[in-house]
Protein backbone atom coordinates (compact mmCIF):
# COMPACT_ATOMS: atom_id res chain seq x y z
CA UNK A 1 7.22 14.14 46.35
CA UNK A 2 10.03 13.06 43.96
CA UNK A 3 9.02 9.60 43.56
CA UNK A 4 5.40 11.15 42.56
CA UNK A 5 6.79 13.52 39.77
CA UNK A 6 8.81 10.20 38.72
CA UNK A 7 5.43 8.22 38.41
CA UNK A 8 3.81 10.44 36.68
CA UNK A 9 6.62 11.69 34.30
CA UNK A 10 6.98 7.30 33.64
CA UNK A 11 3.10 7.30 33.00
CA UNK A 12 3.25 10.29 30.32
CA UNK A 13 5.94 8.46 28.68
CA UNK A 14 4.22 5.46 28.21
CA UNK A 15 0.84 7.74 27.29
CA UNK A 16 3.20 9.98 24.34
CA UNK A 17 4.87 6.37 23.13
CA UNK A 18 1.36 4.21 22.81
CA UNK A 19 -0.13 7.45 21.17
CA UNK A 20 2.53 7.63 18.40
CA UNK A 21 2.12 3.33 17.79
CA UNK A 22 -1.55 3.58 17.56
CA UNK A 23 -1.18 6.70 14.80
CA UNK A 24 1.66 4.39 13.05
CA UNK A 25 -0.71 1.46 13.12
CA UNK A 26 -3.59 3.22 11.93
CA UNK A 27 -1.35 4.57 8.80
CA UNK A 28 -0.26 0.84 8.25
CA UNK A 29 -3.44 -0.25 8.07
CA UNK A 30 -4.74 2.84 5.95
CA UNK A 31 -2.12 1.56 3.62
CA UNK A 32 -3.00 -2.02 3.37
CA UNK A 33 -6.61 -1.09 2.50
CA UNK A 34 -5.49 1.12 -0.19
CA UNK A 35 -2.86 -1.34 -1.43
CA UNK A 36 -5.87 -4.22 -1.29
CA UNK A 37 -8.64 -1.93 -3.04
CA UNK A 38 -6.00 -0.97 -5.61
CA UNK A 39 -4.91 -4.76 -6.49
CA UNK A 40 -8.72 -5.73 -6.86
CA UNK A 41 -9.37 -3.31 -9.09
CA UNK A 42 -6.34 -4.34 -10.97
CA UNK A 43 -6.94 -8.20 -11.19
CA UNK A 44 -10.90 -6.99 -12.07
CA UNK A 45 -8.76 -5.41 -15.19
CA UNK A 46 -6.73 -8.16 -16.12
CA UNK A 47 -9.37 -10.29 -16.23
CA UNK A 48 -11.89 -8.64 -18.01
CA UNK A 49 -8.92 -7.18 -20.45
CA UNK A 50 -8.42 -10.80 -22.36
CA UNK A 51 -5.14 -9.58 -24.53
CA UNK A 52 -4.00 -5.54 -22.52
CA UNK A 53 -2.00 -5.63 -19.24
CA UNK A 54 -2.33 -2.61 -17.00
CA UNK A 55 -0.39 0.80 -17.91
CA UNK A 56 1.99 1.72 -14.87
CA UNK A 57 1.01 4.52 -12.67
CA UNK A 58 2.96 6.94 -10.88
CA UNK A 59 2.04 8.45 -7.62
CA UNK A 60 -1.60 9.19 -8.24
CA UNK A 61 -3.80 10.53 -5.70
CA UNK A 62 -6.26 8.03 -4.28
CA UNK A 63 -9.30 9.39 -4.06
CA UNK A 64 -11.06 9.57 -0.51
CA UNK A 65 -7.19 9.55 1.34
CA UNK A 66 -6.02 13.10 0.53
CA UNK A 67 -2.43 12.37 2.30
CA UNK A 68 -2.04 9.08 0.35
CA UNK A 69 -0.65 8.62 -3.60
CA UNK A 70 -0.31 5.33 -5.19
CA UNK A 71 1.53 3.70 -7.75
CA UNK A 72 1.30 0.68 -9.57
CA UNK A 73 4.24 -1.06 -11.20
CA UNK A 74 2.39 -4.29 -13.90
CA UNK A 75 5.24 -6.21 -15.37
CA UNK A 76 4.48 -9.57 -18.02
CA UNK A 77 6.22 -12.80 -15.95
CA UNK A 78 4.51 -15.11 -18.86
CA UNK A 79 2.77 -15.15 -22.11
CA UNK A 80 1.01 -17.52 -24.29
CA UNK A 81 3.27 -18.55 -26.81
CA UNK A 82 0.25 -19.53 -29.70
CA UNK A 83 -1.79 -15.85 -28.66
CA UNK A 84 0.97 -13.96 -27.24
CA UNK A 85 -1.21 -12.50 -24.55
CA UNK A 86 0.02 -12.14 -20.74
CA UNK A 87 -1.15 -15.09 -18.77
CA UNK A 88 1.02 -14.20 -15.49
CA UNK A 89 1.72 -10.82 -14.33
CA UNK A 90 3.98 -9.28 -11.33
CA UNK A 91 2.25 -6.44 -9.98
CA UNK A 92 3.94 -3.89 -7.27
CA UNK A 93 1.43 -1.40 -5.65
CA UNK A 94 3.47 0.91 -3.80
CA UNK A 95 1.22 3.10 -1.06
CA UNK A 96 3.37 6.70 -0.43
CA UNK A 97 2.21 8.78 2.38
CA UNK A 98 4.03 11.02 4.89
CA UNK A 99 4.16 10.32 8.46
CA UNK A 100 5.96 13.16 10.98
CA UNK A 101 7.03 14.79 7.86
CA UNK A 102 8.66 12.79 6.22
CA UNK A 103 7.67 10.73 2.57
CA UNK A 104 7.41 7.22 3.26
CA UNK A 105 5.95 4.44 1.22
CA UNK A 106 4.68 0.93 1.39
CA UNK A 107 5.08 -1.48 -0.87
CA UNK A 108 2.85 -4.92 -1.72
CA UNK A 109 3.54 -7.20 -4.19
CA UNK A 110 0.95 -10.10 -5.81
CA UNK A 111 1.01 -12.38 -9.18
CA UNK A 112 -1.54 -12.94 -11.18
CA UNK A 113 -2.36 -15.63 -13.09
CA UNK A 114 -5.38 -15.86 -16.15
CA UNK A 115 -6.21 -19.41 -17.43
């Protein structure tokens, strides 16, 4: 009998530990789409925008993720030296979100370059 209650607590164990990866995984992943959608819409900007860089944002809510905010962080790396507009920017898209209540926050970074 005690080697059955021992199987079966060691099998609810593993249940309650692949349960909590597979909710971390999905929030991982829930962040990279955000983080990808979020730097496309970005580099869409720069590119169309021939002289502005983006404006920072802080912790705005993304719309259609009601537990997720977003920030983006644009700074200049280079400029063109004849027009003075950015031809290389660092961008830093940082994904906050709680997770067993607690803030947390991903961060992905990318560089663009305009010819």
């Amino acid at each position: 009998m005690g080697v059955l209650v021992l199987g079966i607590g060691g099998v609810l164990a593993i249940f309650f530990a692949a349960a909590d990866t597979h909710r971390r995984a999905l929030t991982e992943t829930t962040t990279a789409i955000i983080a990808d959608s979020v730097i496309a819409e970005q580099r869409a900007a720069f590119n169309r925008n021939r002289y502005g860089e983006p404006l920072p944002i802080k912790e705005e809510p993304v719309p259609g993720y009601e537990l997720y905010s977003c920030s983006v962080l644009p700074t200049a790396v280079g400029r063109d030296p004849q027009t003075g507009r950015t031809t290389h920017l660092y961008l830093e898209v940082v994904v906050h979100y709680q997770h067993r209540g607690q803030k947390r926050r991903a961060v992905y970074r990318t560089v663009f370059f305009r010819e």
